[in-house]
Protein backbone atom coordinates (compact mmCIF):
# COMPACT_ATOMS: atom_id res chain seq x y z
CA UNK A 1 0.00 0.00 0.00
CA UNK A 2 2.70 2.01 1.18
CA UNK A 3 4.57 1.60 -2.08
CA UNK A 4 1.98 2.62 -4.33
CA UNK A 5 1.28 5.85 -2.75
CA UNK A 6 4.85 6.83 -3.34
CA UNK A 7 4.70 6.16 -6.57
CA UNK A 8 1.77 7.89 -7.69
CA UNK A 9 3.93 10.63 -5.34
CA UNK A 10 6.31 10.77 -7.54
CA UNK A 11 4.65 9.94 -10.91
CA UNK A 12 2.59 13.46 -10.34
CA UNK A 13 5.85 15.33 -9.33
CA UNK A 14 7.44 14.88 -12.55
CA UNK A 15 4.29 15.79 -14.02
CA UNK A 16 4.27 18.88 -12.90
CA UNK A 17 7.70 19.79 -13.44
CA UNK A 18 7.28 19.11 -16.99
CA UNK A 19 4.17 21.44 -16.70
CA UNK A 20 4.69 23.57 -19.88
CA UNK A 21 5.71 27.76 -18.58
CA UNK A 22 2.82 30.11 -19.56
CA UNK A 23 2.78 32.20 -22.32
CA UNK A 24 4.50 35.43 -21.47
CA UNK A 25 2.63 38.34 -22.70
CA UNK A 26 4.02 40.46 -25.58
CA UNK A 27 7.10 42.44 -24.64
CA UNK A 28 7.46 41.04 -21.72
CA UNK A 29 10.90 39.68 -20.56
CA UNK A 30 11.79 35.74 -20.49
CA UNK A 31 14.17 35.09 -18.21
CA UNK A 32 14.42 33.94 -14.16
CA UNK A 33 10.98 33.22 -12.76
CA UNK A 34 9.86 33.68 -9.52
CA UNK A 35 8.32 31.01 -8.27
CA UNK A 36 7.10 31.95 -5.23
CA UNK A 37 5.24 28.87 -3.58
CA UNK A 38 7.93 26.54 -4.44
CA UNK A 39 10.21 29.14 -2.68
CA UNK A 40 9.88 31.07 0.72
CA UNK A 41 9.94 34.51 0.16
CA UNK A 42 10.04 35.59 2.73
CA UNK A 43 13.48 33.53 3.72
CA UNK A 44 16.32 35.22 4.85
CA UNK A 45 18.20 34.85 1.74
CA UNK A 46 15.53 34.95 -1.02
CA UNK A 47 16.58 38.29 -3.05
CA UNK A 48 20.25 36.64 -2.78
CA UNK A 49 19.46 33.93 -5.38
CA UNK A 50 18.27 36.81 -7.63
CA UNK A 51 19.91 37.42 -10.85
CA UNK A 52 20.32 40.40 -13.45
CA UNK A 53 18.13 39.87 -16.30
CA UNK A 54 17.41 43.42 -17.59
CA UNK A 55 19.20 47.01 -17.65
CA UNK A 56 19.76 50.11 -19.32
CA UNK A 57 22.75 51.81 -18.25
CA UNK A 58 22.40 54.61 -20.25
CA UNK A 59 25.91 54.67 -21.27
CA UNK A 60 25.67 55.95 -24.76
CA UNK A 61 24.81 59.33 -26.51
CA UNK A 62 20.94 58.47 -27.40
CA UNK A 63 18.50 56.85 -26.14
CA UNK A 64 17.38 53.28 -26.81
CA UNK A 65 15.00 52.74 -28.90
CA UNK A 66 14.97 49.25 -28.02
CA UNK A 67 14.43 49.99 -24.54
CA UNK A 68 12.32 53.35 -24.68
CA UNK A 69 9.41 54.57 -26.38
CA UNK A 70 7.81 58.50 -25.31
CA UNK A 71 4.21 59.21 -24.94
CA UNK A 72 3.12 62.61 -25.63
CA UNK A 73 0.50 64.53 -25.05
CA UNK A 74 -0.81 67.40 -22.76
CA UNK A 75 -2.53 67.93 -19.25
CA UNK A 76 -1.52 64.23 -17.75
CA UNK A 77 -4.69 62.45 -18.53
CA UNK A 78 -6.12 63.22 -16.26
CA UNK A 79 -4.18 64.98 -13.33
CA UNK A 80 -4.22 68.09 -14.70
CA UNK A 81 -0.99 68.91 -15.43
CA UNK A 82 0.63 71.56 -17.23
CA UNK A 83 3.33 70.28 -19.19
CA UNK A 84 3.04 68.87 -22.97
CA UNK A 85 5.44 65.83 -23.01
CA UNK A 86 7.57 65.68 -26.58
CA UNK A 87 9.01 63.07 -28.25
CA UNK A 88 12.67 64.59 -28.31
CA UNK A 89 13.55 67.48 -26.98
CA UNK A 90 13.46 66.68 -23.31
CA UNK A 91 15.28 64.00 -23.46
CA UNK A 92 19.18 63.62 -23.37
CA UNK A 93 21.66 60.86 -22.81
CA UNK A 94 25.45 61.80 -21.93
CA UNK A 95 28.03 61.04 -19.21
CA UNK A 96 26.65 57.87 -18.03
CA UNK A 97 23.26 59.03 -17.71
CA UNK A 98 19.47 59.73 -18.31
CA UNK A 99 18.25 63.34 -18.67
CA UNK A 100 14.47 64.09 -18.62
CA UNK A 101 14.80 67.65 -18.65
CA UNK A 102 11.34 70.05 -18.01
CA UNK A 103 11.70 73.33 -19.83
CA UNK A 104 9.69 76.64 -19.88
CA UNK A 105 8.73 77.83 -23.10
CA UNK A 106 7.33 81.56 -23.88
CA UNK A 107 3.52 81.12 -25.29
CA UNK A 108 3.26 85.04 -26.23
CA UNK A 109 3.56 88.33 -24.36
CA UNK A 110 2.89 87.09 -20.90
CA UNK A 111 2.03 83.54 -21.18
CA UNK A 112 4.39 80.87 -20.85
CA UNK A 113 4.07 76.72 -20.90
CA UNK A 114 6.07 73.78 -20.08
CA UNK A 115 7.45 70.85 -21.68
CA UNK A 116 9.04 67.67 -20.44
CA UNK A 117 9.24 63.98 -21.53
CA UNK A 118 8.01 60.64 -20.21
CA UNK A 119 9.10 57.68 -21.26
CA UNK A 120 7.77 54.16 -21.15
CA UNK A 121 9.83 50.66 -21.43
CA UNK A 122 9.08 48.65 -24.52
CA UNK A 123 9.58 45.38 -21.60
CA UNK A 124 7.05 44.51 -19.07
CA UNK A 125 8.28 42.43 -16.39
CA UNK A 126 6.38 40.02 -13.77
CA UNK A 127 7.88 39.61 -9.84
CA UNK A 128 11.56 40.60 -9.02
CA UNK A 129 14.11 43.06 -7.80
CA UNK A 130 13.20 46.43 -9.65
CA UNK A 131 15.46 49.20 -9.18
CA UNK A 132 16.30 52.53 -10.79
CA UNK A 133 19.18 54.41 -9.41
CA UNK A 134 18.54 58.77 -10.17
CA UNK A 135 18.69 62.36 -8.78
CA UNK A 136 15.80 64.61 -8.53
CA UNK A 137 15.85 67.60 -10.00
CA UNK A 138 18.12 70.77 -7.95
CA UNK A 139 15.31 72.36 -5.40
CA UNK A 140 14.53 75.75 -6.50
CA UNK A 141 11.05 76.08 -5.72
CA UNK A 142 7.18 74.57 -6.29
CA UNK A 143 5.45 72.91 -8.95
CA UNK A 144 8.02 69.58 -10.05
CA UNK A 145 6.36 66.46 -9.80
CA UNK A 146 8.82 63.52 -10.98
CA UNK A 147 8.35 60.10 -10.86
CA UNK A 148 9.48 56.48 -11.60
CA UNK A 149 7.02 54.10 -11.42
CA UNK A 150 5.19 51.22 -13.25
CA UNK A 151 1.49 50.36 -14.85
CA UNK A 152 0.15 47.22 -15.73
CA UNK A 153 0.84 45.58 -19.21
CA UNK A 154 -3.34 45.26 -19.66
CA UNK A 155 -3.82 49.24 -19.10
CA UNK A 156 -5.36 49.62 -23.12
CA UNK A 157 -8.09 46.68 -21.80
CA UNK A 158 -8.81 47.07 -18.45
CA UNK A 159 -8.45 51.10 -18.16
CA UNK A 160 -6.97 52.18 -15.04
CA UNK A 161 -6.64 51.32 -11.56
CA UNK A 162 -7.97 48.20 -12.78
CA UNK A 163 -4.44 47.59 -14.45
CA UNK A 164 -2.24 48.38 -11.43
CA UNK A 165 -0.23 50.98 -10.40
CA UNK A 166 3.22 50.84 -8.65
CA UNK A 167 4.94 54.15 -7.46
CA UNK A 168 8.72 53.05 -6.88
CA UNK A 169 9.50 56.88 -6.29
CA UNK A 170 7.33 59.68 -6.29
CA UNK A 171 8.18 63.81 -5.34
CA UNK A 172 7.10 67.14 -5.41
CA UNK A 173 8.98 69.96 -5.07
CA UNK A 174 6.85 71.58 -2.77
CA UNK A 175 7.70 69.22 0.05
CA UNK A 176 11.73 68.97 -0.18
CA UNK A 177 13.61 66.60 1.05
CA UNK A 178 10.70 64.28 0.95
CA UNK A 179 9.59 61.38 -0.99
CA UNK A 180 6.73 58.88 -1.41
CA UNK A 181 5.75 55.20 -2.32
CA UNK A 182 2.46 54.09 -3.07
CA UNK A 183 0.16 51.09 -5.02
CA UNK A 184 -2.62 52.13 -6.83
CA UNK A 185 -5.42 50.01 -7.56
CA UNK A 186 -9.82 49.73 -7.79
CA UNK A 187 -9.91 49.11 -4.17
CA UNK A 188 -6.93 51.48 -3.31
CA UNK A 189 -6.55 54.36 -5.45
CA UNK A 190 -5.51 58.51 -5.06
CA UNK A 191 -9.22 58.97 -6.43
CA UNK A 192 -11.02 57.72 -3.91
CA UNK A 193 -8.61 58.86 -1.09
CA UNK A 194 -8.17 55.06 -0.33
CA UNK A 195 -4.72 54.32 -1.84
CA UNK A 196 -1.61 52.75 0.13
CA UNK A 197 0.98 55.17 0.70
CA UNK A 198 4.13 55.09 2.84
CA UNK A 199 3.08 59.16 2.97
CA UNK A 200 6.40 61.44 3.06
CA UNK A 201 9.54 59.83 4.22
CA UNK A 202 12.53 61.46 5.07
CA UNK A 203 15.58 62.07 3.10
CA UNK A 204 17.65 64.78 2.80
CA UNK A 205 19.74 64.67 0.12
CA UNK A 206 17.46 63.08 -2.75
CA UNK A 207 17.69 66.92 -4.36
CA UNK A 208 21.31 66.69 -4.13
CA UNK A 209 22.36 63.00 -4.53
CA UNK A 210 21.87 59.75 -6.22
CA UNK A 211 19.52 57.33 -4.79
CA UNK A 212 18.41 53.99 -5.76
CA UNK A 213 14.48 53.53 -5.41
CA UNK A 214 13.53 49.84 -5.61
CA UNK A 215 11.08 47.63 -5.13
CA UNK A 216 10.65 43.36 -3.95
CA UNK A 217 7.68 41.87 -5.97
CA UNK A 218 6.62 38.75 -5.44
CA UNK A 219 3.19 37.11 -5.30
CA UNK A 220 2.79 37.28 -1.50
CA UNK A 221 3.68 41.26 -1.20
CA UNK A 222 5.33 44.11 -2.83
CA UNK A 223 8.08 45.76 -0.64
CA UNK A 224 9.35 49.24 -1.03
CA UNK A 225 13.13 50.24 -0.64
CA UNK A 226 15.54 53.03 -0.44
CA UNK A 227 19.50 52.32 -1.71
CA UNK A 228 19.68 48.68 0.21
CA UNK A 229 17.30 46.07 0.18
CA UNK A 230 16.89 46.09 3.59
CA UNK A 231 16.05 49.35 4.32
CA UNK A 232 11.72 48.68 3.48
CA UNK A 233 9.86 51.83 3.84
CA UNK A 234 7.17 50.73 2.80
CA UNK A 235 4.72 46.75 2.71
CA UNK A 236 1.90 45.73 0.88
CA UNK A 237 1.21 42.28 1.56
CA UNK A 238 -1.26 40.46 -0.90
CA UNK A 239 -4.96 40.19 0.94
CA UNK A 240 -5.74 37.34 2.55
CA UNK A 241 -8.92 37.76 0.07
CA UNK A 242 -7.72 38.41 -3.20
CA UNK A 243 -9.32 39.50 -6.12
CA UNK A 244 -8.78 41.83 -8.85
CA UNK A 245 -9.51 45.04 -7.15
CA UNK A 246 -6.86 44.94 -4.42
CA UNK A 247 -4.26 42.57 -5.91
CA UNK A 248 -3.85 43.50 -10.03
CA UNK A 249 -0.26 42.64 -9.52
CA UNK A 250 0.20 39.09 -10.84
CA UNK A 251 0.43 40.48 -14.26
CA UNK A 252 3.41 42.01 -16.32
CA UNK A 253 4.32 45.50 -15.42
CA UNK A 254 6.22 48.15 -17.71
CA UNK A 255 8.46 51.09 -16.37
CA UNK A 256 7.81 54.79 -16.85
CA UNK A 257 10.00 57.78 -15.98
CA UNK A 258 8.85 61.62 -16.16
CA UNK A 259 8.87 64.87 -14.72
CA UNK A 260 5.02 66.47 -14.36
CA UNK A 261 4.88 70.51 -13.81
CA UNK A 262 1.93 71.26 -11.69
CA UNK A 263 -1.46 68.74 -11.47
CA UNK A 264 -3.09 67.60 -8.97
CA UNK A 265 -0.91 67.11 -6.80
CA UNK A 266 2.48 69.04 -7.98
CA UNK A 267 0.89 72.18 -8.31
CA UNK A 268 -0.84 72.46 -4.76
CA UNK A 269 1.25 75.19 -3.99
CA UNK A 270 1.52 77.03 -7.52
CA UNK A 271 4.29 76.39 -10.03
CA UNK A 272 7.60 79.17 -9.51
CA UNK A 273 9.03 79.68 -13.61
CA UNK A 274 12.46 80.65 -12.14
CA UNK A 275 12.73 76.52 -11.48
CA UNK A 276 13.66 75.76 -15.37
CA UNK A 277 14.80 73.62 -16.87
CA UNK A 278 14.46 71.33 -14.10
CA UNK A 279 16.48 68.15 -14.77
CA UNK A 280 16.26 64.62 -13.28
CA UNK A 281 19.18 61.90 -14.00
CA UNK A 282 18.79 58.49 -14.04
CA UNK A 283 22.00 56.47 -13.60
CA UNK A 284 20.31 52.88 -14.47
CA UNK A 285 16.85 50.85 -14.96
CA UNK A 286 17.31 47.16 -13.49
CA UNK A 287 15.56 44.07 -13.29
CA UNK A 288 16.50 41.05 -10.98
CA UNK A 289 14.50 37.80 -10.67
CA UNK A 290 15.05 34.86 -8.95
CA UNK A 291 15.48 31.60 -10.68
């Protein structure tokens, strides 16, 4: 009796690990996969077995097309803002790094508007290590609102916060030497005043100093980080009730960097024109996932 029931043990176990992978949705990276309830991940030494399998060190003199696409358009859909992102002209690669650079541009005798960029990656990416190492832009005064964050892969279908948002670093310049995580979603969203945010955390150089803003995704919680791993400012653990409301985030994700002028929320306090250009760096874009 004994003998059969380990066999049929071990007869399903090779089954499944000839299960075929799923299909990974369009752009999105094949590599390392997380596999969560195989591993803990919440051991000690999880995010040690994790392994490079994306990056853009912006090393060159232009911008990867490969990596990089911009989305243009005016007022932020949405959030009010005052900036038109461009295709090209707020955007420059040199030194080693990223510039999204917001400019003021003269409109006609008294009336002036802004430009900046944002850029999306052509990748989307499911569970890992994200992390994006930049500077914020010098503080002069009010009305920046930069960001580095990610949407989910299904945004054209399911509209958003159905699709997911995840703010790996989030700022405005009329709160200095702050800055903010957050998750976006139907049942927690900036909307509705119900979204999850770590609210402003301290640190004082991120006007004058590199950082690197990261996150740990995995399907039991996304964790937010400043330069080490360790240093979590901010948990979401997946509900013990999940559904597609508070948990979107078992689908691919893509990156997207820009720098807002005014909105919502970066133009609470007004928007000061001696700021421009404004200019935030980013020193890398990389992805780690765990075999």
């Amino acid at each position: 009796m004994y003998k059969k029931i380990i066999i049929i043990f071990l007869v399903l176990l090779i089954g499944c690990s000839k299960s075929s992978p799923q299909e990974a949705d369009q752009g999105e990276v094949s590599g390392p996969i997380d596999i969560g309830d195989v591993q803990d991940v919440n051991a000690p030494d999880y995010w040690d077995k994790a392994v490079l399998v994306w990056q853009d060190e912006f090393d060159g003199d232009s911008l990867s097309e490969e990596n990089w696409v911009s989305e243009t358009g005016a007022t932020g859909w949405g959030n009010n803002e005052l900036q038109n992102y461009t295709e090209d002209e707020n955007v420059l690669v040199s030194d080693g790094t990223l510039k999204i650079i917001a400019k003021k541009i003269e409109l006609g005798p008294g009336t002036v508007g802004y430009t900046s960029a944002r850029l999306n990656s052509t990748s989307s990416f499911k569970y890992g290590r994200m992390e994006i190492r930049a500077k914020i832009p010098d503080h002069i005064g009010n009305g920046l609102w930069p960001a580095l964050w990610m949407l989910g892969s299904n945004i054209q279908t399911a509209g958003w916060p159905a699709c997911g948002e995840i703010d790996i670093m989030e700022y405005v310049s009329f709160e200095p030497n702050r800055v903010h995580f957050s998750i976006h979603s139907v049942a927690n969203n900036h909307k509705d005043g119900t979204q999850v945010t770590s609210g402003p955390v301290l640190l004082e150089t991120i006007e004058e100093e590199f950082h690197n803003y990261g996150i740990l995704w995995t399907d039991k919680y996304l964790k937010f980080y400043i330069d080490d791993i360790d240093n979590i400012k901010l948990l979401f653990p997946r509900p013990a009730v999940t559904n597609a409301e508070n948990w979107p985030f078992s689908g691919s994700f893509y990156f997207l960097m820009n720098i807002a002028v005014g909105g919502d929320w970066g133009g609470l306090e007004g928007v000061d024109n001696n700021i421009f250009p404004a200019i935030m760096e980013v020193d890398y874009v990389r992805v780690y996932q765990v075999k």
